[in-house]
C-alpha atoms as a PDB file:
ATOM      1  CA  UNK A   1      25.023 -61.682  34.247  1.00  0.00           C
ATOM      2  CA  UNK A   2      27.638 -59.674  32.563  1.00  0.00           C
ATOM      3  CA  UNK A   3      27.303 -57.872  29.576  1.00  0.00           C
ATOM      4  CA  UNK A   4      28.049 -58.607  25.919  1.00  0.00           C
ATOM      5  CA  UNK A   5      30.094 -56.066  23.970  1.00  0.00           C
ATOM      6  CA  UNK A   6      27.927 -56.458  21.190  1.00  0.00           C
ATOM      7  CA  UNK A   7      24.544 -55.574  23.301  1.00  0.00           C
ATOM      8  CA  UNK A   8      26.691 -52.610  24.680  1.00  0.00           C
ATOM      9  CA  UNK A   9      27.032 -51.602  21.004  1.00  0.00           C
ATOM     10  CA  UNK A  10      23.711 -51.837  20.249  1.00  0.00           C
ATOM     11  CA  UNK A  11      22.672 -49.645  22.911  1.00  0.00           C
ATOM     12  CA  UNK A  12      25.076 -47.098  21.764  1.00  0.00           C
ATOM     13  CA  UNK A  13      24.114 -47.074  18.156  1.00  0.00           C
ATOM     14  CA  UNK A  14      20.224 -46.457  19.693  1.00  0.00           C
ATOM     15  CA  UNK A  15      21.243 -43.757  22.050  1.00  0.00           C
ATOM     16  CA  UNK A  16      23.283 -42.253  18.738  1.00  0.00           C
ATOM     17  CA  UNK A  17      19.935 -42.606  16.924  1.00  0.00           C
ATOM     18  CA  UNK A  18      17.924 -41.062  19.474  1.00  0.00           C
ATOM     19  CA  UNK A  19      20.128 -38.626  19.674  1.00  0.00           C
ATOM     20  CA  UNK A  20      19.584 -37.802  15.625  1.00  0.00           C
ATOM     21  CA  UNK A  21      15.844 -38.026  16.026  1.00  0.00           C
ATOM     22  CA  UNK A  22      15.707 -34.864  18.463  1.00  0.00           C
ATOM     23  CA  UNK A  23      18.121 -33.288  16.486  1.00  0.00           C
ATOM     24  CA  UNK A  24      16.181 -33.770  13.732  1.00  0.00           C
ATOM     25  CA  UNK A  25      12.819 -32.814  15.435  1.00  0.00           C
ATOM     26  CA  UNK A  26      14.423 -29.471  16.794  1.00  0.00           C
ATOM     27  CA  UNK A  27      15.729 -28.443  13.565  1.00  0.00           C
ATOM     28  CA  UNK A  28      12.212 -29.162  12.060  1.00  0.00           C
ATOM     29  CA  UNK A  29      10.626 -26.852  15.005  1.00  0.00           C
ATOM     30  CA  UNK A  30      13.066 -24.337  14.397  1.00  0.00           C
ATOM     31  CA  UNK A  31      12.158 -24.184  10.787  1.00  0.00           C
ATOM     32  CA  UNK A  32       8.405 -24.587  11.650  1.00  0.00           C
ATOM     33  CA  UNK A  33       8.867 -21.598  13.451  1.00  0.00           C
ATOM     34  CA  UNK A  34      10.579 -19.532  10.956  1.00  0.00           C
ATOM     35  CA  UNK A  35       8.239 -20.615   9.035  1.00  0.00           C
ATOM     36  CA  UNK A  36       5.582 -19.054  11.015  1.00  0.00           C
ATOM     37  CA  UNK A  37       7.510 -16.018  11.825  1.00  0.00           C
ATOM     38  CA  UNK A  38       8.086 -15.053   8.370  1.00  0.00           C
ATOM     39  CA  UNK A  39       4.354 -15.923   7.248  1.00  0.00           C
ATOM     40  CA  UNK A  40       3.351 -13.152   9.732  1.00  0.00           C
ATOM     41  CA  UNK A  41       5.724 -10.490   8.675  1.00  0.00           C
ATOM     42  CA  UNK A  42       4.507 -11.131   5.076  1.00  0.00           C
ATOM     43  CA  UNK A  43       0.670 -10.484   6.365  1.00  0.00           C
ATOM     44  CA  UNK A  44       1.965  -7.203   8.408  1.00  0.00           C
ATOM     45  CA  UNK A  45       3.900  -6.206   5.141  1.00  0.00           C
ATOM     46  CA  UNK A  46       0.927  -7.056   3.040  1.00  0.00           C
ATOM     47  CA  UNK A  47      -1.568  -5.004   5.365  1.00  0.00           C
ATOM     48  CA  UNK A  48       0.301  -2.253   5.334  1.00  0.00           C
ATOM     49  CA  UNK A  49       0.394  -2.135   2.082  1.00  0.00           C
ATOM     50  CA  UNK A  50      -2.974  -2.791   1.163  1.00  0.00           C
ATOM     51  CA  UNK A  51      -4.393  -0.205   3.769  1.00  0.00           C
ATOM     52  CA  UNK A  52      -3.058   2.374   6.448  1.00  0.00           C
ATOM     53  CA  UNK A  53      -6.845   3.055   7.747  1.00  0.00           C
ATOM     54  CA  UNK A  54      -8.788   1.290  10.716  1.00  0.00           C
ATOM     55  CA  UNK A  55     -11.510  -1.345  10.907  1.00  0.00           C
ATOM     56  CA  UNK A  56     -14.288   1.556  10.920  1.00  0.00           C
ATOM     57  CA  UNK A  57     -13.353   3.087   7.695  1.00  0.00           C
ATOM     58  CA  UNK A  58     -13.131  -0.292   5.670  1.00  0.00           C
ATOM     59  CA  UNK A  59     -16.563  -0.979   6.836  1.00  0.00           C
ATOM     60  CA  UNK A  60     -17.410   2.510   5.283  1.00  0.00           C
ATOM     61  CA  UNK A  61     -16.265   1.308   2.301  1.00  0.00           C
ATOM     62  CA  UNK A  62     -17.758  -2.267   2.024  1.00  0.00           C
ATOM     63  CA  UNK A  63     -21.473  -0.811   1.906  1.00  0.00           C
ATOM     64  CA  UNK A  64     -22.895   0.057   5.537  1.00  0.00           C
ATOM     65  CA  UNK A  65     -23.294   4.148   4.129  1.00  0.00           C
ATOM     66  CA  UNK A  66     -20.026   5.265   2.640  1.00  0.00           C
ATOM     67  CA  UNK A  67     -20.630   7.759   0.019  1.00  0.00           C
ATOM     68  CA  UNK A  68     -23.474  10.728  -0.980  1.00  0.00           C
ATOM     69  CA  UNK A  69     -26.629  10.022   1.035  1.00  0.00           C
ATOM     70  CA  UNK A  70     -25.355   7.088   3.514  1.00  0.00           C
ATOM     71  CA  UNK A  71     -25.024   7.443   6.766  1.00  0.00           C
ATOM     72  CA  UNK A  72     -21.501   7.516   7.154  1.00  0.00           C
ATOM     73  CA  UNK A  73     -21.054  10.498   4.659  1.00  0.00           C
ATOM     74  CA  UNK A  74     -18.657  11.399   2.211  1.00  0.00           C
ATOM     75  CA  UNK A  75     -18.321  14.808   2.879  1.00  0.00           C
ATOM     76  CA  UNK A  76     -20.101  15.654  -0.162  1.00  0.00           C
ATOM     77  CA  UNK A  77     -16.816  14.936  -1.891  1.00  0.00           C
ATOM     78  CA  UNK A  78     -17.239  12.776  -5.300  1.00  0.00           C
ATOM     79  CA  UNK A  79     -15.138  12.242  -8.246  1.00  0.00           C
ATOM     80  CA  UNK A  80     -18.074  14.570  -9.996  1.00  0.00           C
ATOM     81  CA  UNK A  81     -16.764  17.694  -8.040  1.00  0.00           C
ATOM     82  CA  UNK A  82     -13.009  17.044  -9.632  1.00  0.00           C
ATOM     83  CA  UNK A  83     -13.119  18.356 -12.714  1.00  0.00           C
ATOM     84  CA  UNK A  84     -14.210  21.844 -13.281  1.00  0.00           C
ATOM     85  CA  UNK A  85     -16.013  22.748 -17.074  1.00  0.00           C
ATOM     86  CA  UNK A  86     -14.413  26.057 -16.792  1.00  0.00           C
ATOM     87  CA  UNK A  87     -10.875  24.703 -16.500  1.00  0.00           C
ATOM     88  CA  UNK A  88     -10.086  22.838 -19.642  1.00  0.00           C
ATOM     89  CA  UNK A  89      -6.282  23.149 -18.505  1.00  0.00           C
ATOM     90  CA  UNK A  90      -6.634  20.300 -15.901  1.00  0.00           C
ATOM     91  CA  UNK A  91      -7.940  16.963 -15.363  1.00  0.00           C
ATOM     92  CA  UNK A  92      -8.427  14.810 -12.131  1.00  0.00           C
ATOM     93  CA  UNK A  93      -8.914  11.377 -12.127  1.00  0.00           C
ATOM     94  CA  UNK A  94      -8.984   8.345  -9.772  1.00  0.00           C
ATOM     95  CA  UNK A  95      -6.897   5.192 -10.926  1.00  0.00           C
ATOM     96  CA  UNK A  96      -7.720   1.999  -9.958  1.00  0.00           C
ATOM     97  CA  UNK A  97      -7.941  -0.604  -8.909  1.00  0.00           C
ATOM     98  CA  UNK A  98      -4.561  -2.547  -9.844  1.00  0.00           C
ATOM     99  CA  UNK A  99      -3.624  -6.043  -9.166  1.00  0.00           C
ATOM    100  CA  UNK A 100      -2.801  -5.007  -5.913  1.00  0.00           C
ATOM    101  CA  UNK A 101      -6.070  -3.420  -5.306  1.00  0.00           C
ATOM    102  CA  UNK A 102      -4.765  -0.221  -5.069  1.00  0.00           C
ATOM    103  CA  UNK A 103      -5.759   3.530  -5.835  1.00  0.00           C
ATOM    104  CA  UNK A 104      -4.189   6.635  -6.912  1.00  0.00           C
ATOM    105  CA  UNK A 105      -5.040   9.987  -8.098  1.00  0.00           C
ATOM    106  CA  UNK A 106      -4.007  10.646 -11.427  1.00  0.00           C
ATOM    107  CA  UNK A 107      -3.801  14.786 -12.670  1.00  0.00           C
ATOM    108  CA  UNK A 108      -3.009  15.381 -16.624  1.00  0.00           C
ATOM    109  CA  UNK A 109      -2.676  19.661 -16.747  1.00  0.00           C
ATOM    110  CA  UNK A 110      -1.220  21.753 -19.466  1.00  0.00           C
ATOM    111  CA  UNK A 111       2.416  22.814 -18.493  1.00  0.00           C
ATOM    112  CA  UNK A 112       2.570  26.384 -18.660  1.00  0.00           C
ATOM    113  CA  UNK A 113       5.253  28.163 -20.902  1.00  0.00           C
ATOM    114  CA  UNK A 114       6.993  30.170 -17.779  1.00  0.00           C
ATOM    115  CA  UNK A 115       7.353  26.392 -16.400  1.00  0.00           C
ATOM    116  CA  UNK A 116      10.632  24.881 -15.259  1.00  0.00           C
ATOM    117  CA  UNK A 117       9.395  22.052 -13.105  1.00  0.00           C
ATOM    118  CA  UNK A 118       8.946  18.032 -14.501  1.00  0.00           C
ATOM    119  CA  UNK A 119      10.040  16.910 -17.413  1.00  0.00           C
ATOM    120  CA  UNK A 120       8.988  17.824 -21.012  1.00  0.00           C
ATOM    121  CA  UNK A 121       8.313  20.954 -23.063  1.00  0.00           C
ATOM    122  CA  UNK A 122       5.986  23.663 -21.874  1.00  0.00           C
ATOM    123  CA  UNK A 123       2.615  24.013 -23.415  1.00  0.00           C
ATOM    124  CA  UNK A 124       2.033  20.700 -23.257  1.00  0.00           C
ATOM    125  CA  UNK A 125      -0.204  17.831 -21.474  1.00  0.00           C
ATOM    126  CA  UNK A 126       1.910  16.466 -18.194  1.00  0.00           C
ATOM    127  CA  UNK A 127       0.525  13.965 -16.415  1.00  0.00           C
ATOM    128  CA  UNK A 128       1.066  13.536 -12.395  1.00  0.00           C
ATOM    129  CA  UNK A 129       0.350  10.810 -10.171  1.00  0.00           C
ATOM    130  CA  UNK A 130      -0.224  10.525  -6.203  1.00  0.00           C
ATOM    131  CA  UNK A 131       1.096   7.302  -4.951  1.00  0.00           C
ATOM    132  CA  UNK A 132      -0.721   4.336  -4.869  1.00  0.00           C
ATOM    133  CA  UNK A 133      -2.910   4.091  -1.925  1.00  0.00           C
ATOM    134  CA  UNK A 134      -4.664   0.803  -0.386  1.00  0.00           C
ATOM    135  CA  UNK A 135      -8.398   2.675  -0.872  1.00  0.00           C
ATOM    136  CA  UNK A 136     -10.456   4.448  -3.071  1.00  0.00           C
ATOM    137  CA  UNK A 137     -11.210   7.244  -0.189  1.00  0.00           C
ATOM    138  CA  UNK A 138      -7.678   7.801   0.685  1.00  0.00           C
ATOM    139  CA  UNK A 139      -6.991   8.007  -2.958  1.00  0.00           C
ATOM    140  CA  UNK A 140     -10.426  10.566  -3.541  1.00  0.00           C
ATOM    141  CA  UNK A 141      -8.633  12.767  -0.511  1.00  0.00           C
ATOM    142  CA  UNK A 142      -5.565  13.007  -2.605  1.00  0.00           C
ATOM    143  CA  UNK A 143      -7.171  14.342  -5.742  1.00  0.00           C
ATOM    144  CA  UNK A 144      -8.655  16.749  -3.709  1.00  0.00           C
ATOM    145  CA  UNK A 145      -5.561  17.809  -2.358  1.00  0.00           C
ATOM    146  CA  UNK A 146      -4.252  18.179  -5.924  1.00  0.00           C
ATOM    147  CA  UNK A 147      -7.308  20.058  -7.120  1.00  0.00           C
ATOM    148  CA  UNK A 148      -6.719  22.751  -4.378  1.00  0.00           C
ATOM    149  CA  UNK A 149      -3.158  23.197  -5.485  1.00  0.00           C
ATOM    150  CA  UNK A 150      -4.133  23.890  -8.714  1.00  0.00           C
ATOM    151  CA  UNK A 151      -6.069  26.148  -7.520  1.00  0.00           C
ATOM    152  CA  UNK A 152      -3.422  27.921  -5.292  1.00  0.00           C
ATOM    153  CA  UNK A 153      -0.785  27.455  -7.430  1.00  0.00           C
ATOM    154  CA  UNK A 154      -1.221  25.972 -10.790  1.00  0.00           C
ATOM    155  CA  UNK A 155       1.138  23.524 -12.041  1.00  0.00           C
ATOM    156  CA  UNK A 156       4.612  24.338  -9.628  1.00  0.00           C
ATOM    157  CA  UNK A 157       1.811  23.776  -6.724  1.00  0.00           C
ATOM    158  CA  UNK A 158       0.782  20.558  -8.098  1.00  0.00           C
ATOM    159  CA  UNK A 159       3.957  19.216  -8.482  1.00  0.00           C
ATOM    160  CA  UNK A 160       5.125  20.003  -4.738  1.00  0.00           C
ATOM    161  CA  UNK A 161       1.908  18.564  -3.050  1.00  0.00           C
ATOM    162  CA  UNK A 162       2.067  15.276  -4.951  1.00  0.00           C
ATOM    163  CA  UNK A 163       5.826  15.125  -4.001  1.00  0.00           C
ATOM    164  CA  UNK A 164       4.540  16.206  -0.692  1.00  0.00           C
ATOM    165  CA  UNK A 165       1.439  13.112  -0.514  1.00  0.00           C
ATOM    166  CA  UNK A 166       4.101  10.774  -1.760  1.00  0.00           C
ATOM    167  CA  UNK A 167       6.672  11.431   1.548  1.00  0.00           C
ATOM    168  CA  UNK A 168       3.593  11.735   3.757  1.00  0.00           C
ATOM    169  CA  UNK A 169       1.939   7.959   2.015  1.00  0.00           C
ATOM    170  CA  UNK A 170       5.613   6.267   2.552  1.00  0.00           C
ATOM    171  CA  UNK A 171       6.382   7.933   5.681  1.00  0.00           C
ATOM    172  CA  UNK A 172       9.462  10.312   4.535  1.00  0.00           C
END
């Protein structure tokens, strides 16, 4: 039997349609998938972030003998060994943690009068700041580094091994 022009229509109209449904359901995979992509790349970013360590050393930290007298040793490195009595020109601290979870070390010394570096007047309290890091040991290693440039150098050796730590943490 021949065929109507209107069922010829119709058949158009639902190849037109089906045509708009898979355009339609690629364009919904294609943003499923960016979706996805960018959903990873923010969990890379935010690792990265939080922590530039392995598996081992987080479970160091968590409680299975990190620190003095566990198993996986410190180093016998604590925050009491910052801060010497004798040296009332310096201060070491560890900062932290902030909403990010993050760590720094934080170094408040007496600027010396022969001083040119920072900002401020000399003779008085300057305070200096590692970057943030994504753990409490990376940011206890800092301080230390800081506390042996004070010792080597004073304040002009502080100053250049925190600039130093900061290109090293963000990969300058």
């Amino acid at each position: 039997p021949p065929r109507s022009k209107s069922r010829s229509r119709q058949r158009g109209d639902s190849r037109e349609e089906r045509r708009r449904r898979e355009d339609e359901r690629r364009r919904e995979d294609d943003r499923r998938r960016d979706d996805d992509r960018r959903r990873r790349e923010d969990d890379r970013r935010r690792d990265d972030r939080r922590d530039d360590r392995g598996r081992a050393d987080r479970r160091d930290e968590r409680g299975s003998g990190g620190g003095r007298g566990g198993r996986g040793g410190g180093g016998g490195r604590d925050e009491e060994d910052f801060n010497d009595p004798d040296e009332p020109d310096i201060t070491i601290t560890v900062e932290g943690p902030n909403a990010t979870h993050c760590y720094r070390a934080s170094v408040e010394m007496v600027k010396p009068k022969d001083s040119s570096a920072g900002r401020g007047s000399t003779g008085t309290k300057m305070r200096v700041t590692a970057a943030w890091q994504g753990d409490r040991k990376s940011a206890v290693r800092d301080a230390f580094s800081l506390k042996r440039a004070w010792r080597r150098g004073g304040f002009e050796e502080v100053y250049k091994t925190k600039t130093q730590l900061r290109d090293k943490r963000f990969g300058r």
